[in-house]
Protein backbone atom coordinates (compact mmCIF):
# COMPACT_ATOMS: atom_id res chain seq x y z
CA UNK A 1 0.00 0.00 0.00
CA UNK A 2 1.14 3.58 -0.71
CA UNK A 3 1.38 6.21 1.91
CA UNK A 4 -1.11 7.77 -0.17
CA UNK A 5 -3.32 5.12 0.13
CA UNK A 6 -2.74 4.81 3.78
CA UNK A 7 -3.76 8.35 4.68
CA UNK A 8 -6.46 8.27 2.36
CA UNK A 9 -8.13 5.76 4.80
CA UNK A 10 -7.38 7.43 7.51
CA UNK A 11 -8.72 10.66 6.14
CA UNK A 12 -11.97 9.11 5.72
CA UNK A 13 -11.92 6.85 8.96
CA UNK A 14 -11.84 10.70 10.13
CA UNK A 15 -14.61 11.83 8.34
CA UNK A 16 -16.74 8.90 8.90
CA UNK A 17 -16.18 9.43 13.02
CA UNK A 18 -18.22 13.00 12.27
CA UNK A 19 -15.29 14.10 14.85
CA UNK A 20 -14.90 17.90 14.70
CA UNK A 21 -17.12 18.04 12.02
CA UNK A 22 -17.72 21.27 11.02
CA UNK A 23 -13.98 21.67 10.93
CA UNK A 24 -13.68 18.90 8.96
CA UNK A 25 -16.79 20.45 6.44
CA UNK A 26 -14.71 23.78 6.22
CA UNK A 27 -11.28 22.53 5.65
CA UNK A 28 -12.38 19.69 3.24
CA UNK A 29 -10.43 21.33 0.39
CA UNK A 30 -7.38 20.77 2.73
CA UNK A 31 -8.18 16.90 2.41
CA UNK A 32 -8.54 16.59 -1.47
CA UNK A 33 -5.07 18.75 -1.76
CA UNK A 34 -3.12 16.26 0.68
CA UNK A 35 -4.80 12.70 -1.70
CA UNK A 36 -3.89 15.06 -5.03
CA UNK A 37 -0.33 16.21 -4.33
CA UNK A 38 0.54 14.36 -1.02
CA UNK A 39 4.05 14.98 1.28
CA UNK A 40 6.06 17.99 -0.86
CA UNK A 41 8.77 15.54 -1.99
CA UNK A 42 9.78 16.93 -5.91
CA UNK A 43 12.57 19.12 -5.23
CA UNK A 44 11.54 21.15 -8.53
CA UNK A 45 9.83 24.42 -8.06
CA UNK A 46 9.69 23.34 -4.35
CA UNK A 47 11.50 26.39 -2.68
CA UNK A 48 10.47 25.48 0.91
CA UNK A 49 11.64 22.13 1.18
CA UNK A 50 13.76 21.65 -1.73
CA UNK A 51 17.16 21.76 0.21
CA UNK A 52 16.05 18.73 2.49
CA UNK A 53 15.64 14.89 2.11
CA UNK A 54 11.95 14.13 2.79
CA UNK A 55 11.63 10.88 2.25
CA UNK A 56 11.82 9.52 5.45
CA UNK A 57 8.18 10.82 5.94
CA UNK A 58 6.84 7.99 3.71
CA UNK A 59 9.02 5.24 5.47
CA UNK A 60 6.42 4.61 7.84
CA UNK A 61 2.65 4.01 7.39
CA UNK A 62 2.07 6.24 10.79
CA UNK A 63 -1.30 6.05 12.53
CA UNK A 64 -3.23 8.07 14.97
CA UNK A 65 -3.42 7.49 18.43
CA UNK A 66 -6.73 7.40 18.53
CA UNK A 67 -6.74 3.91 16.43
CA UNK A 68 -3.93 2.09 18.23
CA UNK A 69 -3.47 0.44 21.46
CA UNK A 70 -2.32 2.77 23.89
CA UNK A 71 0.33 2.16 26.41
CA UNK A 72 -1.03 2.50 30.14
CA UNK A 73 -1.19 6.07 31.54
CA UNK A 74 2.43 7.32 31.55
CA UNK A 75 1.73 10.63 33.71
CA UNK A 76 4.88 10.37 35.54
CA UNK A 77 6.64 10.55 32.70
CA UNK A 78 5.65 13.58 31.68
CA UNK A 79 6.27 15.01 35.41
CA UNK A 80 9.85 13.69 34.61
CA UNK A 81 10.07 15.49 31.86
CA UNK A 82 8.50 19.00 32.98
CA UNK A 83 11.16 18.84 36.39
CA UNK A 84 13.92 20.48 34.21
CA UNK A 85 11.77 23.47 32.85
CA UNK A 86 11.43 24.36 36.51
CA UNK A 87 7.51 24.05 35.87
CA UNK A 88 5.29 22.74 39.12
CA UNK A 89 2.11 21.57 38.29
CA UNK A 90 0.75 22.90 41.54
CA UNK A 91 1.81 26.44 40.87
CA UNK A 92 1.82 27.00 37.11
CA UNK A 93 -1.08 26.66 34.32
CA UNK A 94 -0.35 24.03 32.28
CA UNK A 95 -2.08 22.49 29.21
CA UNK A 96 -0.57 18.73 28.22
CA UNK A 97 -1.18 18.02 24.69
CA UNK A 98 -0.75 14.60 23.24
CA UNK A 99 -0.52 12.53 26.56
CA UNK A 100 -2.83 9.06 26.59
CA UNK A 101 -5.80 11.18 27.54
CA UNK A 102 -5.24 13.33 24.29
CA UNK A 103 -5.80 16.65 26.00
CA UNK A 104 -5.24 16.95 30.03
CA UNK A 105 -5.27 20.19 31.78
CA UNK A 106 -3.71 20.08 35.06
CA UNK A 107 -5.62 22.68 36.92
CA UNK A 108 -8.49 22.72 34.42
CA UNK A 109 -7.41 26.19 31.99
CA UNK A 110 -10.45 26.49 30.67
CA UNK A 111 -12.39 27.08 34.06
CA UNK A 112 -10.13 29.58 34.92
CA UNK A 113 -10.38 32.93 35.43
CA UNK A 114 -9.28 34.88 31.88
CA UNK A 115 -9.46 32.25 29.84
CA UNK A 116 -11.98 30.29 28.11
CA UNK A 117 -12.26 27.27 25.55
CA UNK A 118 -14.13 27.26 23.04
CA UNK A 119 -15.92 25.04 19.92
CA UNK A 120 -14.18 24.98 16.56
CA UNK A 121 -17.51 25.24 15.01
CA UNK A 122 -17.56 29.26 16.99
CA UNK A 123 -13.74 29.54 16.18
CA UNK A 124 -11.79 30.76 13.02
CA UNK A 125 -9.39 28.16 12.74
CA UNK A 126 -7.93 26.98 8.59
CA UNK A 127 -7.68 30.88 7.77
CA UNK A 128 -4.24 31.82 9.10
CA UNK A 129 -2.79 28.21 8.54
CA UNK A 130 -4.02 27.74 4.84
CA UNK A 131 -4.64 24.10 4.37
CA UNK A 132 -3.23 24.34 0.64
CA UNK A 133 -0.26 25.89 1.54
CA UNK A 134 1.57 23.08 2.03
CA UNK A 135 1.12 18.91 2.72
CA UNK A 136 2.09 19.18 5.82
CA UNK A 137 -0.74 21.65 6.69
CA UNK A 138 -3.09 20.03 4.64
CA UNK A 139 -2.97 16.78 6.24
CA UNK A 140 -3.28 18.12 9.61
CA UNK A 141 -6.50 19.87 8.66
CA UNK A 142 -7.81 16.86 7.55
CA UNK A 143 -7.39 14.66 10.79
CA UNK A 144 -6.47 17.18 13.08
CA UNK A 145 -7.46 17.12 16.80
CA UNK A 146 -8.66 20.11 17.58
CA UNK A 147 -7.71 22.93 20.90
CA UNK A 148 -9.37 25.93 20.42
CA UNK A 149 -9.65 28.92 23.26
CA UNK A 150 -9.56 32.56 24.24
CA UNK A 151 -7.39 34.85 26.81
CA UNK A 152 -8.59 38.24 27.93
CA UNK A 153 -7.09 40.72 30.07
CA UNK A 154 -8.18 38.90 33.42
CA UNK A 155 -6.09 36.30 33.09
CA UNK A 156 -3.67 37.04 35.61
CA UNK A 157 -1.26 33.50 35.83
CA UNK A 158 2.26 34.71 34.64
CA UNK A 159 2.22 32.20 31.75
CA UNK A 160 0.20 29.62 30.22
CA UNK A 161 2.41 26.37 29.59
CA UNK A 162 1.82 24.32 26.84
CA UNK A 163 3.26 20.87 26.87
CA UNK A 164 3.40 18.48 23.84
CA UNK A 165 4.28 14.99 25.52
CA UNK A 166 2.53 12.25 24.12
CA UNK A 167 4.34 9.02 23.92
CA UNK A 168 3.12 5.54 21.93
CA UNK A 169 4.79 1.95 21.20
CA UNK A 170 3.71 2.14 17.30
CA UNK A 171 4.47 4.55 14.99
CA UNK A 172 2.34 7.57 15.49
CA UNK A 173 0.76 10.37 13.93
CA UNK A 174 0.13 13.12 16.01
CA UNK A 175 -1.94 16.18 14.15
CA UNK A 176 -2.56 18.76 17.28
CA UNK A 177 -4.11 22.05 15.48
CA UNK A 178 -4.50 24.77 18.22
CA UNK A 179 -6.05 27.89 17.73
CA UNK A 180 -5.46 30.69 20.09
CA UNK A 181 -7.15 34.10 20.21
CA UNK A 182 -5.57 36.76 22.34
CA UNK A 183 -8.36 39.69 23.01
CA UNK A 184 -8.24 43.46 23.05
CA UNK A 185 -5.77 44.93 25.55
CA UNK A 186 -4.40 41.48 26.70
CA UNK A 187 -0.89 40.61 27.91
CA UNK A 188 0.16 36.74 27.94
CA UNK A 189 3.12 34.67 27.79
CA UNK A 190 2.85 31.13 26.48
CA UNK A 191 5.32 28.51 26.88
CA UNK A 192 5.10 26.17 24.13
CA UNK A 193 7.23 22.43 24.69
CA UNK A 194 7.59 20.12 22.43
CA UNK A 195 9.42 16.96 23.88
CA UNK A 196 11.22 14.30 22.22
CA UNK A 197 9.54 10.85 21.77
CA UNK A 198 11.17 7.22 22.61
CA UNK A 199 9.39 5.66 20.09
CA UNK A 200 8.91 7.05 15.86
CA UNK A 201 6.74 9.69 15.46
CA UNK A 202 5.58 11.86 12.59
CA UNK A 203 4.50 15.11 14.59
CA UNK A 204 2.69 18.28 12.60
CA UNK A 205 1.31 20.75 15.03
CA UNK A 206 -0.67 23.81 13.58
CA UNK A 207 -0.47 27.02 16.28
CA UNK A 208 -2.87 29.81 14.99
CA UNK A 209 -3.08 32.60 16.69
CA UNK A 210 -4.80 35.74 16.32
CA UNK A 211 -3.94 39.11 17.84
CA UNK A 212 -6.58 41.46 18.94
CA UNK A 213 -6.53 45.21 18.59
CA UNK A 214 -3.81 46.21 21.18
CA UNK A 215 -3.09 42.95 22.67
CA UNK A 216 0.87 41.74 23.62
CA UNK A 217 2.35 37.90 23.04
CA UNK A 218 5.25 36.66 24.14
CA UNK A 219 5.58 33.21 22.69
CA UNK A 220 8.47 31.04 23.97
CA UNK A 221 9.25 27.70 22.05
CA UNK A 222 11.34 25.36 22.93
CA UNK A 223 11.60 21.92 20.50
CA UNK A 224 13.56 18.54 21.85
CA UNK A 225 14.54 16.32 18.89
CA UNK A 226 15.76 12.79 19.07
CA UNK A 227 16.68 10.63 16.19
CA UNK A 228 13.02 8.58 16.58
CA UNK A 229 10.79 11.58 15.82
CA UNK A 230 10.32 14.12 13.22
CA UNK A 231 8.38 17.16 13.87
CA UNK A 232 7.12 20.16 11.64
CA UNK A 233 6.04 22.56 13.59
CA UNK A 234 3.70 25.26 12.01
CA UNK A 235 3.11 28.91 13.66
CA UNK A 236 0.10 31.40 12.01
CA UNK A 237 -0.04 34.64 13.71
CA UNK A 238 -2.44 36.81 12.54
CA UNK A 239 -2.16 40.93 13.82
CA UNK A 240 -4.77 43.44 14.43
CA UNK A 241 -3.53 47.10 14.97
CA UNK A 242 -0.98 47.91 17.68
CA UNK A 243 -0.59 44.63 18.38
CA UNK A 244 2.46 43.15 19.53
CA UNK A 245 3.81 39.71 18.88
CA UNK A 246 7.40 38.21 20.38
CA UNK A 247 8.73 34.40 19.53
CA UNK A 248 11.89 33.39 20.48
CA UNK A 249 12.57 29.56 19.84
CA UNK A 250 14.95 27.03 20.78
CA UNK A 251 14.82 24.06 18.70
CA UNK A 252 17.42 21.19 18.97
CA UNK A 253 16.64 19.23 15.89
CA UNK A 254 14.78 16.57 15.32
CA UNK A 255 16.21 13.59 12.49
CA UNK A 256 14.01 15.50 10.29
CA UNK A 257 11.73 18.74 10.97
CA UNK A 258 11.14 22.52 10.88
CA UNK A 259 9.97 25.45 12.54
CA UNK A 260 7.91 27.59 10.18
CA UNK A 261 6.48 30.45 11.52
CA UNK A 262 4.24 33.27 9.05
CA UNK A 263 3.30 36.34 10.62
CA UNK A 264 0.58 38.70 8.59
CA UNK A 265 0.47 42.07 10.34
CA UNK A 266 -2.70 43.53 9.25
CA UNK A 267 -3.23 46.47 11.33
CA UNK A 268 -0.83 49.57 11.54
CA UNK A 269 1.13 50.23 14.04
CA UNK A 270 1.65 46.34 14.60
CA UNK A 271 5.26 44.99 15.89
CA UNK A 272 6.71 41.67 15.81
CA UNK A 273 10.11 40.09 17.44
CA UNK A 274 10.93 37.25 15.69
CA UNK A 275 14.61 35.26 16.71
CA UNK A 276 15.56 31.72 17.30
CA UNK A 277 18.97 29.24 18.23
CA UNK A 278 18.95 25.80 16.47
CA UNK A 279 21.43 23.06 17.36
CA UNK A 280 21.49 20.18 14.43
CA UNK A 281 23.85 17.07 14.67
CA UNK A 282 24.56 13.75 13.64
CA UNK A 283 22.73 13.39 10.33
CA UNK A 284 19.36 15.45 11.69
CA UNK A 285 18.26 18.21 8.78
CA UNK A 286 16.40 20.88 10.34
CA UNK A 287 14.28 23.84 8.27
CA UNK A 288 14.05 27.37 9.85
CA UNK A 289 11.44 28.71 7.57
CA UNK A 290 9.94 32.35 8.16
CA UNK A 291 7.38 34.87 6.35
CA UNK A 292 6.16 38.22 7.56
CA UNK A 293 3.92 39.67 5.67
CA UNK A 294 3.57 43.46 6.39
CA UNK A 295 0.45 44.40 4.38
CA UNK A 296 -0.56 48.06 6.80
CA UNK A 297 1.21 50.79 7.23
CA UNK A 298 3.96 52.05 10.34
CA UNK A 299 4.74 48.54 11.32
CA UNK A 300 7.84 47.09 12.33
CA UNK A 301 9.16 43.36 12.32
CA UNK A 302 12.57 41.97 13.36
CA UNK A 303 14.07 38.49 12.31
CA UNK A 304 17.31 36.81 13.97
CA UNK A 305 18.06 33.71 13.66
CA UNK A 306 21.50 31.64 14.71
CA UNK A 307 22.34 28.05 14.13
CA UNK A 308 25.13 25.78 15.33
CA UNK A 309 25.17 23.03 12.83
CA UNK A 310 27.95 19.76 13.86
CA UNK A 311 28.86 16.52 12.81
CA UNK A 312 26.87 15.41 8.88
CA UNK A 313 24.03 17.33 10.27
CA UNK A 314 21.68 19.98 7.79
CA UNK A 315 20.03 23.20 8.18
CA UNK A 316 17.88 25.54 6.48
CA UNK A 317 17.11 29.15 6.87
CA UNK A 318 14.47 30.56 4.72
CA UNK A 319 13.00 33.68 5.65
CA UNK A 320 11.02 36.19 3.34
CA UNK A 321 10.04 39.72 4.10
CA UNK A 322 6.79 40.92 1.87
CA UNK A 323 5.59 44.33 1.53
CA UNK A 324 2.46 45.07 0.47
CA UNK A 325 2.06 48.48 -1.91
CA UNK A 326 0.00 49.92 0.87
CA UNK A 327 2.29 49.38 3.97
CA UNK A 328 4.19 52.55 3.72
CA UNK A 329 6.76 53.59 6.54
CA UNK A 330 7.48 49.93 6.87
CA UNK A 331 10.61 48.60 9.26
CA UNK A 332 11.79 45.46 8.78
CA UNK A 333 15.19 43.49 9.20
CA UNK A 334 16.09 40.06 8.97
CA UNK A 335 19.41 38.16 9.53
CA UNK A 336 20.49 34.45 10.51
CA UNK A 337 23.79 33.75 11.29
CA UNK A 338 25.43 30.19 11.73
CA UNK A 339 28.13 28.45 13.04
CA UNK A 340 29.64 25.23 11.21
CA UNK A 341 31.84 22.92 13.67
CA UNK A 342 32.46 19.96 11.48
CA UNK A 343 33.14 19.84 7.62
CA UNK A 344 30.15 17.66 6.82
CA UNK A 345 27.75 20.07 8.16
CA UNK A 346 25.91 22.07 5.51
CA UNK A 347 23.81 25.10 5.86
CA UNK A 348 21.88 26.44 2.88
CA UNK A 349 20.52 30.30 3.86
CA UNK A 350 18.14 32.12 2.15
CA UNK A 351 16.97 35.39 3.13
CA UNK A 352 14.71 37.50 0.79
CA UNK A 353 13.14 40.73 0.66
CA UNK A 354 9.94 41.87 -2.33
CA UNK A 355 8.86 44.95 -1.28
CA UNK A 356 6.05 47.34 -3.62
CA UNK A 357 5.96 50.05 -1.34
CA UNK A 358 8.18 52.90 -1.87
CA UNK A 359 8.73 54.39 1.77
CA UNK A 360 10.14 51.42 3.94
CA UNK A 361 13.65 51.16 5.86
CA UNK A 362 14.13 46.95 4.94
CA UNK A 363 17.64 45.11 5.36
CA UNK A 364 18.76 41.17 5.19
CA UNK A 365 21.74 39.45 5.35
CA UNK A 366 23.29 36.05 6.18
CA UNK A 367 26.83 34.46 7.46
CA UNK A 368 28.44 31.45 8.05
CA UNK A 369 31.29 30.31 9.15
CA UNK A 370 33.74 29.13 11.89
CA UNK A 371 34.57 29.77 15.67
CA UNK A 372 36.73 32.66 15.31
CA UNK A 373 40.81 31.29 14.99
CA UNK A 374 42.25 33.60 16.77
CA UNK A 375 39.82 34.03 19.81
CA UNK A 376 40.48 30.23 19.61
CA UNK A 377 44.27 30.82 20.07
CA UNK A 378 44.06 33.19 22.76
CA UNK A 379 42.02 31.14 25.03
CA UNK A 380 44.14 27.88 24.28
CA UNK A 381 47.56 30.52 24.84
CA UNK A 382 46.30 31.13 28.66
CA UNK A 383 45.55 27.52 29.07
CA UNK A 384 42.26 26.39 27.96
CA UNK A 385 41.85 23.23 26.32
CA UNK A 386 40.80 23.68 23.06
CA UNK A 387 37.78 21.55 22.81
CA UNK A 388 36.72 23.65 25.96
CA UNK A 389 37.55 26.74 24.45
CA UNK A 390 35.55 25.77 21.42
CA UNK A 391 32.70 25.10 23.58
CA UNK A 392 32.71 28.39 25.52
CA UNK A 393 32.96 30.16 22.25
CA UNK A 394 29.60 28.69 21.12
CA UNK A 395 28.00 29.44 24.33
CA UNK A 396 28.90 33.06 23.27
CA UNK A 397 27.10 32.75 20.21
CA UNK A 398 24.52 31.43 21.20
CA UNK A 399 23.80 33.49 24.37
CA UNK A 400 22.48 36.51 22.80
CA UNK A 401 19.24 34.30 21.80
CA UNK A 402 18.92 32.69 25.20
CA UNK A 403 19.18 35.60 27.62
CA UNK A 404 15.88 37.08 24.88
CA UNK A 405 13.77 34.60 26.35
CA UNK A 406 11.59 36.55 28.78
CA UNK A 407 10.63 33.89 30.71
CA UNK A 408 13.33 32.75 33.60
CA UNK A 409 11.83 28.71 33.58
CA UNK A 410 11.97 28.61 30.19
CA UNK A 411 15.48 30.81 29.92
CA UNK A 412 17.31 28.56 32.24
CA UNK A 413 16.04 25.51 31.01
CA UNK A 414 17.35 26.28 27.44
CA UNK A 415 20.73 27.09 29.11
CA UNK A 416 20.79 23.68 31.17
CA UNK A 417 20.08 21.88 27.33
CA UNK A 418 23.05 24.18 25.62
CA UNK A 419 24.85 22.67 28.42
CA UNK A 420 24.01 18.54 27.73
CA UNK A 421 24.29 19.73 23.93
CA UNK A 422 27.71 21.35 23.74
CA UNK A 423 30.05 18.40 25.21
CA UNK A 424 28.07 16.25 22.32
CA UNK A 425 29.41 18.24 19.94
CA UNK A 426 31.48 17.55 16.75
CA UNK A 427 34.32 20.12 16.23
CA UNK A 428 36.31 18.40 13.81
């Protein structure tokens, strides 16, 4: 049987089950153009994914959880896994995605004061993420499993954590499609996790999120690769005026993934912080794909990316600044730097500006390269081992990203993983 074949059933199974149905109604397009055109394999006229090996996404015939056997409630684990981040499920609002009850909230979010869930069939969810953008998007519309809620200013918890954990002995498909809406005059951080699995996994989360008028985001992201899971991880942010939208990621790769994040800011006088440290190794390939679309006027949008790419490991970067004709007095810079530590590593960069407005300030660039010889020298000249030299010179580089993320769980957490991550290192 063909992959194609395989999802095909299991696009229907979903259909059949009437589950989220007038999702499923809406996004039905989304279905036909994942069975017409399938996984975006062809590397011709593919600009996203052309620079990476996909076809490791068809080895498996992966299923959702929902259809096989689940192991035996593995809460613990998760509890293991959350000690690091420094979050306590007591103390801090937490929302675990993906765990063997699908969707558990530890103190019960959407009772809680400020925040609210509510039906896809009342939300707007498949008109940021467009379900024909791309296969990976389409086939989560068509059997996604579906979170959909709303903050306003009385939420008053100091971040909402949101914890992708789920774990299976077969080879799963997870398709978690979350839609967020952030009201007027709201402040919120979220904490988005994405853990590594033990077992092979196929992961495509969808975040949309929409900005009200005047409302603030900060969205921290951190994504834990092993070599048994892939993950594409898909972020739609859509911006009223004044709005204000920060994401700062830490990804350490997956064997095969991305983080793809389009912004649209459609109101003036919207902002948005966009900056990110990725770590690839062994033979993991990793895509760092980003869009902002400025289509109003006075807004401003920042892009900075760094990656630290070792052993036969490959990276991405594709970002893309558009201005509409309309969006006059436009800011907007983008840049991704990178550091290569071994000779088989292999970064292909591609930043890229198409602008029709005439009054914008708009810059781009890209670098890569090595740990700096002759800082090198000095350090090993007073003594420093030059494989721990090496190291503290990344931790430089990659430092300026870190010490952005604004929340201190989430901050130190990413420093403790630089940490297990460095010594792992290839620097040959």
């Amino acid at each position: 049987m063909s992959y194609l074949d395989h999802y095909k059933k299991l696009i229907e199974a979903e259909f059949k089950s009437n589950k989220n149905f007038n999702f499923m109604r809406a996004v039905t397009p989304g279905a036909d153009y994942f069975i017409e055109n399938g996984f975006p394999l062809k590397k011709k006229g593919n600009e996203r994914w052309k620079y990476l090996d996909l076809r490791n996404v068809t080895s498996s015939n992966f299923t959702k959880s929902i259809y096989e056997e689940r192991i035996s409630n593995d809460f613990d684990s998760v509890l293991e896994k959350l000690a690091p981040c420094g979050i306590n499920i007591v103390e801090d609002e937490i929302l675990i995605v993906g765990d063997n009850k699908n969707h558990l909230s530890v103190r019960n979010f959407v009772d809680s004061e400020g925040i609210g869930a509510s039906s896809p069939s009342k939300t707007i969810i498949g008109e940021i993420a467009d379900p024909e953008e791309d296969g990976f998007i389409a086939l989560n519309a068509a059997v996604a499993d579906i979170t959909s809620f709303s903050i306003n200013e009385n939420f008053s918890q100091k971040a909402l954590n949101i914890v992708f954990a789920g774990q299976s002995q077969s080879d799963r498909l997870s398709t978690e499609r979350m839609c967020i809406k952030i009201h007027a005059n709201t402040e919120v951080t979220i904490n988005e996790i994405h853990f590594d699995s033990d077992f092979n996994t196929l992961n495509i989360p969808v975040l949309e999120i929409y900005l009200d008028k005047d409302s603030k985001l900060i969205h921290n992201k951190v994504i834990l690769g092993s070599e048994k899971d892939m993950n594409f991880n898909f972020t739609r942010v859509f911006q009223e005026e004044g709005s204000y939208y920060k994401n700062t990621s830490f990804c350490h790769s997956p064997s095969l993934g991305s983080n793809d994040i389009k912004v649209i800011m459609a109101g003036q006088g919207s902002e948005c912080d966009l900056g990110g440290i990725y770590f690839t190794d062994n033979k993991t390939q990793f895509n760092t794909h980003v869009t902002v679309d400025h289509l109003a006027p006075n807004c401003k949008s920042n892009q900075f990316y760094k990656g630290v790419l070792s052993d036969e490991s490959k990276a991405v970067f594709s970002g893309k600044i558009f201005v509409e004709r309309n969006a006059q007095k436009t800011y907007a810079t983008q840049k991704d730097l990178n550091l290569l530590m071994s000779k088989g590593a292999e970064i292909d960069t591609k930043p890229s500006l198409e602008i029709y407005a005439d009054d914008v300030e708009c810059s781009h660039g890209a670098t890569a390269g090595h740990v700096d010889e002759s800082s090198l020298y000095y350090m090993m000249s007073r003594g420093i081992e030059k494989e721990i030299a090496t190291q503290m010179l990344v931790r430089g580089f990659v430092d300026e990203i870190i010490d952005s993320i604004s929340d201190d769980k989430i901050r130190k957490f990413a420093l403790n993983q630089t940490e297990l991550i460095l010594p792992n290192l290839s620097f040959k």
